[in-house]
N, C-alpha and C. Protein backbone atom coordinates (compact mmCIF):
# COMPACT_ATOMS: atom_id res chain seq x y z
N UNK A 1 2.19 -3.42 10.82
CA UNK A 1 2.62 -4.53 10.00
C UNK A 1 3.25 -4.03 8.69
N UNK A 2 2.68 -2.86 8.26
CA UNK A 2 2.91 -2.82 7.13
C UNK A 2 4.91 -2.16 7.15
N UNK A 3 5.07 -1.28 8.12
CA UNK A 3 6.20 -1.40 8.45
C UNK A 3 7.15 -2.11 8.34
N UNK A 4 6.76 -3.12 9.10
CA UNK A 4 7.73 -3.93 9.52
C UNK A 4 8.22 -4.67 8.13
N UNK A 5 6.86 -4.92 7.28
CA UNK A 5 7.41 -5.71 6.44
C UNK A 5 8.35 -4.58 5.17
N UNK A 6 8.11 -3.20 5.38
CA UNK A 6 8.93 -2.43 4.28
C UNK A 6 10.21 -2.14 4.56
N UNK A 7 10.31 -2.30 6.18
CA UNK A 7 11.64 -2.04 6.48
C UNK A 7 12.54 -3.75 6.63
N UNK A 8 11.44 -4.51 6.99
CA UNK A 8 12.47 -5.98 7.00
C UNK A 8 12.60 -6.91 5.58
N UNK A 9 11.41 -7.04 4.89
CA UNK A 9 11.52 -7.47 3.62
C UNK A 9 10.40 -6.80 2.91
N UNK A 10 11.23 -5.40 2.11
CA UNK A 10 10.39 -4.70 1.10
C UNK A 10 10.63 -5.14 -0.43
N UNK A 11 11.22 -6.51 -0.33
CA UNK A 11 11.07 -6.99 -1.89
C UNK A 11 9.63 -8.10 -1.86
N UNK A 12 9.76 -8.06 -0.84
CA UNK A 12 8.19 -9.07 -0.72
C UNK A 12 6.60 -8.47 -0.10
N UNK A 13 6.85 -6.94 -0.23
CA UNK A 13 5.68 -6.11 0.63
C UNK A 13 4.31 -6.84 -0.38
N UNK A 14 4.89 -6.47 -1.24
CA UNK A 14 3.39 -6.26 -2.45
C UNK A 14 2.94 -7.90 -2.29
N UNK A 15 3.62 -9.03 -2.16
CA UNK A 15 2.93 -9.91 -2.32
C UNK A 15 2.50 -10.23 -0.71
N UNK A 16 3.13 -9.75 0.28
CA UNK A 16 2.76 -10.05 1.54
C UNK A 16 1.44 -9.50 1.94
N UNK A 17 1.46 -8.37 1.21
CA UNK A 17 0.03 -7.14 1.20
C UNK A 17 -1.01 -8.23 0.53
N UNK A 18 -0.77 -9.11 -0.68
CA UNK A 18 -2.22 -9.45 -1.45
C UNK A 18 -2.84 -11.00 -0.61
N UNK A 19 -1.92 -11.21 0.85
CA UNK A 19 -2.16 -12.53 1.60
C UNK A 19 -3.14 -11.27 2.66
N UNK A 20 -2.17 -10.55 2.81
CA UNK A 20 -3.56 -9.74 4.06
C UNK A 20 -5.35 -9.46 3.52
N UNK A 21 -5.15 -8.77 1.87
CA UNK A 21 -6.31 -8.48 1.01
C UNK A 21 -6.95 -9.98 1.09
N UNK A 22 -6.74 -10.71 0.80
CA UNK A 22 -7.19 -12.08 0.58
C UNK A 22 -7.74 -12.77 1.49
N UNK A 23 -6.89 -12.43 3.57
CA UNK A 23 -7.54 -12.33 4.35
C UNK A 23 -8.75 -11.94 4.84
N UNK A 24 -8.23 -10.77 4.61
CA UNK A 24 -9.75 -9.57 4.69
C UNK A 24 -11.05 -9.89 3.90
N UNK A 25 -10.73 -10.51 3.05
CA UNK A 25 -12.10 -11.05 1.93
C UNK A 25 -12.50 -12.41 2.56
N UNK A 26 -11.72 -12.94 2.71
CA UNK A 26 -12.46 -14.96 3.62
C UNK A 26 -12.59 -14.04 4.73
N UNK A 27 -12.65 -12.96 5.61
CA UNK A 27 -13.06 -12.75 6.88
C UNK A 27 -14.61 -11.84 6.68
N UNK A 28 -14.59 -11.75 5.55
CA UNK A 28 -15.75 -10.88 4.77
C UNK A 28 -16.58 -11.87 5.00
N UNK A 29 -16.32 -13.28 3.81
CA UNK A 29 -17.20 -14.19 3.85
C UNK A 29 -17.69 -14.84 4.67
N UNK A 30 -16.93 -15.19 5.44
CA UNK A 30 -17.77 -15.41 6.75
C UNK A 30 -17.41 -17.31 6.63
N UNK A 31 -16.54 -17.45 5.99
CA UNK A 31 -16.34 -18.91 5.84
C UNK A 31 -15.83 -19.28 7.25
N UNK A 32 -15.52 -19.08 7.96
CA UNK A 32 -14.62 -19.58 9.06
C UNK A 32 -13.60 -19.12 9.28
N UNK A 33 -12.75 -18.49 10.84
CA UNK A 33 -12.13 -18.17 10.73
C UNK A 33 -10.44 -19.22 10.44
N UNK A 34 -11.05 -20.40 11.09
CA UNK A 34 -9.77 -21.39 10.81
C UNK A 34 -9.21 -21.79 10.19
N UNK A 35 -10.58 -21.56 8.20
CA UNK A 35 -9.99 -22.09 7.10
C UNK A 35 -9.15 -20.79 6.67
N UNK A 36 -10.00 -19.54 7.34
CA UNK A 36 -9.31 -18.28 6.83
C UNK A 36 -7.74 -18.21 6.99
N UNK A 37 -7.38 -18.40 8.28
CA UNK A 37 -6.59 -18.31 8.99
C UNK A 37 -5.34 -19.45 8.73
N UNK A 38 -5.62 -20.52 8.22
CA UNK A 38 -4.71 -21.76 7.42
C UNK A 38 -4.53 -20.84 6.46
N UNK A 39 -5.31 -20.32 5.74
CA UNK A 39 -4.72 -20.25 4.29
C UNK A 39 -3.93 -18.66 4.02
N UNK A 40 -4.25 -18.16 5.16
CA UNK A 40 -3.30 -16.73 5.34
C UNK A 40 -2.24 -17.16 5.51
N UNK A 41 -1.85 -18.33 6.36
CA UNK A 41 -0.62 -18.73 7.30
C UNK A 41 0.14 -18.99 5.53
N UNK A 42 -0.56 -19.81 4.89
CA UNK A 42 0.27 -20.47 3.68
C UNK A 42 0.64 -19.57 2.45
N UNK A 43 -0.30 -18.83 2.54
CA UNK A 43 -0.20 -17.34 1.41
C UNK A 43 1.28 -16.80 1.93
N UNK A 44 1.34 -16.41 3.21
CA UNK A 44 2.31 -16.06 3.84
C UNK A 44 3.38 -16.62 3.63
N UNK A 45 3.23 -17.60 4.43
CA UNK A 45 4.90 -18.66 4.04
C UNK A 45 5.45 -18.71 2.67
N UNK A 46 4.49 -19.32 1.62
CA UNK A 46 4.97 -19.20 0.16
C UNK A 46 5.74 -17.66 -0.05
N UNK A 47 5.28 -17.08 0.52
CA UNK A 47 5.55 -15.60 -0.41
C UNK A 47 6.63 -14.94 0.63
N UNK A 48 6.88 -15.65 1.84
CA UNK A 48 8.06 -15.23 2.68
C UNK A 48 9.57 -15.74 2.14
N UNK A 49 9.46 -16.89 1.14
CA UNK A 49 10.41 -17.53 0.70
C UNK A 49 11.70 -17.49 1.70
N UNK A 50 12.67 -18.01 1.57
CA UNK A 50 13.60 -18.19 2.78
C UNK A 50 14.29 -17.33 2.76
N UNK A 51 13.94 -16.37 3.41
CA UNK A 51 14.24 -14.83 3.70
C UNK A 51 14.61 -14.56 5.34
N UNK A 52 14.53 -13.27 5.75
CA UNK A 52 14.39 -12.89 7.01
C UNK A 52 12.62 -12.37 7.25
N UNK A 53 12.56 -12.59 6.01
CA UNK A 53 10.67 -12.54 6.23
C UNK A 53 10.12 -13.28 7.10
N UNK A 54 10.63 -14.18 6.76
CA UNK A 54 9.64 -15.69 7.69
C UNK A 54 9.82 -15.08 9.69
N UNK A 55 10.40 -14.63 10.09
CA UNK A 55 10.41 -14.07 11.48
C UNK A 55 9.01 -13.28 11.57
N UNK A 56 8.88 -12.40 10.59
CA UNK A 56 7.80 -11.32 10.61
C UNK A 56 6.70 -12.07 10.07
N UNK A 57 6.45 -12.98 8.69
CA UNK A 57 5.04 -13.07 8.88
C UNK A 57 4.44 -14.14 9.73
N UNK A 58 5.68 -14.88 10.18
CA UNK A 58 5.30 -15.88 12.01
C UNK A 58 4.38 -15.23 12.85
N UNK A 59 4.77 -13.91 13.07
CA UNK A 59 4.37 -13.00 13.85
C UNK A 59 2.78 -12.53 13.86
N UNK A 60 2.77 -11.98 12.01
CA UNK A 60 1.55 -11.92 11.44
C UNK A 60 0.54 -12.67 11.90
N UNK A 61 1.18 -14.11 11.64
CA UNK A 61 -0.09 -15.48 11.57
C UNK A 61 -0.39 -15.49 12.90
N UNK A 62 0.57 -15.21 14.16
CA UNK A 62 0.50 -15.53 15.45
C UNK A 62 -0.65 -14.69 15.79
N UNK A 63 -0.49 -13.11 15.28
CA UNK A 63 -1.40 -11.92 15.83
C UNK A 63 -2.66 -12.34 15.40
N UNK A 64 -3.25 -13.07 14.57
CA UNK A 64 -4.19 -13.47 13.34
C UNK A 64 -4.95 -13.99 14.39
N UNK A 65 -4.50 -15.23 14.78
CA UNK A 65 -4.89 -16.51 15.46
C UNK A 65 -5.30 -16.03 17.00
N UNK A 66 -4.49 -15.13 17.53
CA UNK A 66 -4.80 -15.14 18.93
C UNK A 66 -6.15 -13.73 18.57
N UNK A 67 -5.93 -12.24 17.78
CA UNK A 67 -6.45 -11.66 18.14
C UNK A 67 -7.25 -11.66 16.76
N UNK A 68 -7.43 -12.56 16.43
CA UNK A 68 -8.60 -12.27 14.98
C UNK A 68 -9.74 -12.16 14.91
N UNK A 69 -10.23 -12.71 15.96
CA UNK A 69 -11.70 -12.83 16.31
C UNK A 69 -12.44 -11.63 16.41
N UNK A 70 -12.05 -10.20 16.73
CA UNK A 70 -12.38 -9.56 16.98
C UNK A 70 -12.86 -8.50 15.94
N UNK A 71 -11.63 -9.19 14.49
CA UNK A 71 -11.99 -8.58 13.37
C UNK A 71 -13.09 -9.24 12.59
N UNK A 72 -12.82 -10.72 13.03
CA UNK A 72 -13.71 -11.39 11.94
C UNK A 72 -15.34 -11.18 12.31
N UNK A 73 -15.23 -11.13 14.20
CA UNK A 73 -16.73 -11.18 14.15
C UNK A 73 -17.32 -9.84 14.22
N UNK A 74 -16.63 -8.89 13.70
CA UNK A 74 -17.07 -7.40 12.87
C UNK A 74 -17.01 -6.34 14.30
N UNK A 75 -16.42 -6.56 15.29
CA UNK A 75 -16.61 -5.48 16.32
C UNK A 75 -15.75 -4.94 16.17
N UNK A 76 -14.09 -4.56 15.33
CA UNK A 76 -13.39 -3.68 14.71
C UNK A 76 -13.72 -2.76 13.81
């Protein structure tokens, strides 16, 4: 991921990076992964602004949702 986003939109890495950190902390807490997972999607979008970003962090949110579970419920 982190790739993709330096080679497709590296004017938006650093803020795309503090939606993943922010992830990683509601997946800490243990709040849920669905509220987690809304509010990554929106961290994301805001900070994709209407770019060629928005292709890649679609992608992000998609990988989130289908394979997240695996991070959230700590067996990664």
């Amino acid at each position: 991921s982190k790739a993709a986003v330096n080679t497709g939109c590296p004017s938006r890495a650093q803020s795309i990076n503090r939606c993943c950190i922010e992830h990683d902390a509601c997946y800490r807490k243990k709040v849920g992964r669905a509220p987690c997972d809304d509010e990554f999607e929106r961290c994301l979008m805001s900070n994709a602004g209407r770019t060629v970003c928005i292709p890649i962090v679609k992608i992000f949110v998609e990988l989130v949702r289908r394979f997240g579970s695996i991070s959230y419920s700590g067996l990664w």
